[in-house]
Protein backbone atom coordinates (compact mmCIF):
# COMPACT_ATOMS: atom_id res chain seq x y z
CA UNK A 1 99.15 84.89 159.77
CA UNK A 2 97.46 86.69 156.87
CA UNK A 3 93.98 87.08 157.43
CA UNK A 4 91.17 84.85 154.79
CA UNK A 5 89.31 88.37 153.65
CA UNK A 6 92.92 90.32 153.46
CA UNK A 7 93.75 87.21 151.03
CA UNK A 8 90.64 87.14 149.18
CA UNK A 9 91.57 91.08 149.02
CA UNK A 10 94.79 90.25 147.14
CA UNK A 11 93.73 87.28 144.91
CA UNK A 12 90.88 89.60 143.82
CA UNK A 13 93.54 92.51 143.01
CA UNK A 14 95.79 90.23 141.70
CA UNK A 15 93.09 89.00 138.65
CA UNK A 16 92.09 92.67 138.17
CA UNK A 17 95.53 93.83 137.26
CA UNK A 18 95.85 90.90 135.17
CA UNK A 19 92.56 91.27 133.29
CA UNK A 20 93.44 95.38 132.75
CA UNK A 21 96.98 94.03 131.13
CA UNK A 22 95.06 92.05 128.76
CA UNK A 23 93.17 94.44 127.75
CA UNK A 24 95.81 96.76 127.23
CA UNK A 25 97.73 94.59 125.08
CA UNK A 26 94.69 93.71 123.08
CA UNK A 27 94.28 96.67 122.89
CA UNK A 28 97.63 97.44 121.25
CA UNK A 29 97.79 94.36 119.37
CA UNK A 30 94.50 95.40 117.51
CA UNK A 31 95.41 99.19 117.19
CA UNK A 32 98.19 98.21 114.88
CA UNK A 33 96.43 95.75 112.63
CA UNK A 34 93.63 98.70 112.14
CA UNK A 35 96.77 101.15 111.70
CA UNK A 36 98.62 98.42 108.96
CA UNK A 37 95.57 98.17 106.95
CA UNK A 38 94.08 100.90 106.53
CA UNK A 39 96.49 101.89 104.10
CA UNK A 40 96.74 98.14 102.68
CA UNK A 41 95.92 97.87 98.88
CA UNK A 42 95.36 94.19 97.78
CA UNK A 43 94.60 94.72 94.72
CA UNK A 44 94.05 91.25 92.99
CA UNK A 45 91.37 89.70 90.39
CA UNK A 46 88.30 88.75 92.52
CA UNK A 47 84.83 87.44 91.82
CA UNK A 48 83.07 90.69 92.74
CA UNK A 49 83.45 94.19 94.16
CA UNK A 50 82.03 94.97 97.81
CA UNK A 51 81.42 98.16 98.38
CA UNK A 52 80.27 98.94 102.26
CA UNK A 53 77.51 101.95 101.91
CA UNK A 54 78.20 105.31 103.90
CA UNK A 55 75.49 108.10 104.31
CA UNK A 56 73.01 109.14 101.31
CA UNK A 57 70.88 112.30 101.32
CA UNK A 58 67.31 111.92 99.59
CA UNK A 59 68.95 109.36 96.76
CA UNK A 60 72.22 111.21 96.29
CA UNK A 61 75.37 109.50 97.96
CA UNK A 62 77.38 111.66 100.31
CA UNK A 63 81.29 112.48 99.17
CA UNK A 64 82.68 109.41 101.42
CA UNK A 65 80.18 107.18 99.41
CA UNK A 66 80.56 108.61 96.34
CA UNK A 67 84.31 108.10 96.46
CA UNK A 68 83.83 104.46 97.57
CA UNK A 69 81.67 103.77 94.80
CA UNK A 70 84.13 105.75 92.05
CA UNK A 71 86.92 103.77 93.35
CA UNK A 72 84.90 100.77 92.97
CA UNK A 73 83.92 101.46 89.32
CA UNK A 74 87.69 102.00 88.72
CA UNK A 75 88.35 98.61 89.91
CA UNK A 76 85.90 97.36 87.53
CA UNK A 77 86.88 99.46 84.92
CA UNK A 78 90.50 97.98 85.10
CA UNK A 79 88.86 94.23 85.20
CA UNK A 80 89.71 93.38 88.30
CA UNK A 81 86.24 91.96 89.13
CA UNK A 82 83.00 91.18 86.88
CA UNK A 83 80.46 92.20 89.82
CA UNK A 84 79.99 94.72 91.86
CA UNK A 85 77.95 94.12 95.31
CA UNK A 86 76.76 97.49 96.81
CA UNK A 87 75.56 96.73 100.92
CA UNK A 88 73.56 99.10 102.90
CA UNK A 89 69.72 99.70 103.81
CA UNK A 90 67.59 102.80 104.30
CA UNK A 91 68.05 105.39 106.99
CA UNK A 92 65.56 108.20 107.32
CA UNK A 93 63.81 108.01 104.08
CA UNK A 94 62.94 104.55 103.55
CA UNK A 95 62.11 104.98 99.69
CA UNK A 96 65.66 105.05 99.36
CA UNK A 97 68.66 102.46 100.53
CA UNK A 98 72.16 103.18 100.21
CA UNK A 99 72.62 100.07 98.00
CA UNK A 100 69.45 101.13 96.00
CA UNK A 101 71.78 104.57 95.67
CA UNK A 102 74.82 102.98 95.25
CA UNK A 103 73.31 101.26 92.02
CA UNK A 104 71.50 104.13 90.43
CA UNK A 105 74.84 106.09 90.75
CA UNK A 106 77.06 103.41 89.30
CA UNK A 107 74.38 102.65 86.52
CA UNK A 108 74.38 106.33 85.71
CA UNK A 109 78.30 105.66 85.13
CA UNK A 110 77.72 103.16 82.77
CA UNK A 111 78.43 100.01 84.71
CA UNK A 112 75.63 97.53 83.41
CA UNK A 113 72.55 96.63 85.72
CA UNK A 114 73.49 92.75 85.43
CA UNK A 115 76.76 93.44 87.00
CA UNK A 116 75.44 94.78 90.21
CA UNK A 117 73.92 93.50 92.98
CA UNK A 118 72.30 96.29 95.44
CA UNK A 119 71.96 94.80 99.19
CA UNK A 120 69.15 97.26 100.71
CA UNK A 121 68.34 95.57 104.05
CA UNK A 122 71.64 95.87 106.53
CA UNK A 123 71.80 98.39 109.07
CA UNK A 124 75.35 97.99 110.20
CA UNK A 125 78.75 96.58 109.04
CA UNK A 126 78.22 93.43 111.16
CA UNK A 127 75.21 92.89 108.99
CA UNK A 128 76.23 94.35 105.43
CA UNK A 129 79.01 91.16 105.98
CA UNK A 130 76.33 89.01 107.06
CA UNK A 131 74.14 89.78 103.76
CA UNK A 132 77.12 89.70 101.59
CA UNK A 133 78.35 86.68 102.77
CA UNK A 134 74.74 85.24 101.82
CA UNK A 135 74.95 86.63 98.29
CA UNK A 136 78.18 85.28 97.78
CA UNK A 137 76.65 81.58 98.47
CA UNK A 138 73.85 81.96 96.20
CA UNK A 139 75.69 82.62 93.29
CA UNK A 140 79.09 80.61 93.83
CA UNK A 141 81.39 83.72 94.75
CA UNK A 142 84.35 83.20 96.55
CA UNK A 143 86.41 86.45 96.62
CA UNK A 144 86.02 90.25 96.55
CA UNK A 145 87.94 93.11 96.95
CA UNK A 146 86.30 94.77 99.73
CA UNK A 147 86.14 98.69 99.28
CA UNK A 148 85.51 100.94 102.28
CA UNK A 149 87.37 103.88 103.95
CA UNK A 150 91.03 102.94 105.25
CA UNK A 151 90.06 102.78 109.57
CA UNK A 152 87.31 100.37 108.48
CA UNK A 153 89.46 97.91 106.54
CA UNK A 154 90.75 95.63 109.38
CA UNK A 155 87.08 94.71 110.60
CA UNK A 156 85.71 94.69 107.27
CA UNK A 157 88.16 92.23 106.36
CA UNK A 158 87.21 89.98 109.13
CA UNK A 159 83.40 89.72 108.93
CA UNK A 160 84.11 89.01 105.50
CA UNK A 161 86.44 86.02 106.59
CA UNK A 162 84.06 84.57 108.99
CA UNK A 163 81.60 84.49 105.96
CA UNK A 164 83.92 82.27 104.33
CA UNK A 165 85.05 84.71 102.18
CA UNK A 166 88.53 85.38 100.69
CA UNK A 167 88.46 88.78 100.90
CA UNK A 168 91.24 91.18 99.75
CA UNK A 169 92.03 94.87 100.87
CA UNK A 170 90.93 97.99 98.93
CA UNK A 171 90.64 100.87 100.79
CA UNK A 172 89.11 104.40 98.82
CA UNK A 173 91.83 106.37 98.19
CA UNK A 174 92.53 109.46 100.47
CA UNK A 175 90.42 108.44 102.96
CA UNK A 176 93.83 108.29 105.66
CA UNK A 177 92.72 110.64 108.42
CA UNK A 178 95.39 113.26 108.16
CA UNK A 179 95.33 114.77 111.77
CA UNK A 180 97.08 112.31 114.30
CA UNK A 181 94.35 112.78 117.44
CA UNK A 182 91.71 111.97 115.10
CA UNK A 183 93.47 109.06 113.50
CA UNK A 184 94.10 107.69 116.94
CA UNK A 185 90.67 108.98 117.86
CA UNK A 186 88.94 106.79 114.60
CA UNK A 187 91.43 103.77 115.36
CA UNK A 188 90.32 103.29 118.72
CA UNK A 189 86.65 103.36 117.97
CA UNK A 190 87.58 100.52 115.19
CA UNK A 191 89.40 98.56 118.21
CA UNK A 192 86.03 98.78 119.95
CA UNK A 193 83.89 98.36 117.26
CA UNK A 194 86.04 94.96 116.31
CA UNK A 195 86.28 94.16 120.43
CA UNK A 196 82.13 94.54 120.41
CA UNK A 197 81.61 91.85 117.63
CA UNK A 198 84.15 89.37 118.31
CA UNK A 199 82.17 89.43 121.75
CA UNK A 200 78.96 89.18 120.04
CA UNK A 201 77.91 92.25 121.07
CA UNK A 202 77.15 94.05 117.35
């Protein structure tokens, strides 16, 4: 006769291998959506532009950000979208924001200052969404082509969605991580990253 604690043993054992096979194949299931679109171009007429801020040093952008925001301003060049929405707040130096930055730099482009909106308050991509999606009901937007670096596309995408938000894929180009261990390496952080906010964690 099996013993009640060498039961309670098993039925304990049991769940944990279960619960470590969903999370594997979450895992998995996840990995591949990052993988498919991070190298997903959607490119389609939208109501505005959304470019996701990166690093800025002392009110320059940094090469990932500038590359965002010159991919952007070809999308606007080519009509695609009217507006562009630039998200991102200050980091060390508060006098200056990465959407404050990513304004000044599109301006000095020759994009117009009525055709950009500069969000200066979010501190992650969780929140960048957040603000966005609270732009987008102010002024009666509905779409956007979101503009980030490839790996960050998939979540992007989805904070945009739950901001009721049709939101469409347009990664910068060349911004594919070219060695494989740091393209699985960048993939799974994006699996956690997503994991951590559909949890309500970030």
């Amino acid at each position: 006769m099996t013993s009640a604690p060498h039961s309670q043993k098993k039925t304990w054992l049991t769940l944990a291998l279960i619960a470590a096979a969903m999370c594997i194949v979450w895992t998995i299931v996840v990995y591949g959506e990052v993988a498919r679109q991070a190298s997903r171009q959607d490119l389609r007429k939208a109501d505005a532009i959304v470019v996701f801020g990166a690093a800025e040093y002392y009110g320059h952008p940094s090469a990932v950000f500038r590359a965002r925001l010159d991919h952007a301003y070809l999308l606007f060049q080519r009509g695609l979208a009217p507006l562009i929405v630039i998200t991102g707040g200050a980091a060390d130096v508060p006098r200056y924001s990465e959407g404050g930055v990513g304004r000044d730099y599109l301006i000095a482009k020759g994009v117009p200052d009525q055709d950009i909106i500069a969000e200066t308050q979010s501190s992650d991509t969780s929140e960048s969404a957040e603000r966005v999606g609270a732009i987008f009901h102010a002024n009666d937007l509905h779409s956007c082509l979101a503009v980030s670096d490839g790996y960050h596309m998939f979540r992007v995408i989805k904070m945009l969605q739950k901001q009721g938000i049709v939101a469409y894929s347009s990664p910068r180009p060349d911004s594919r991580v070219s060695s494989r261990w740091a393209r699985v390496r960048v993939n799974l952080r994006e699996v956690a990253g997503y994991t951590a906010w559909k949890l309500g964690l970030s």
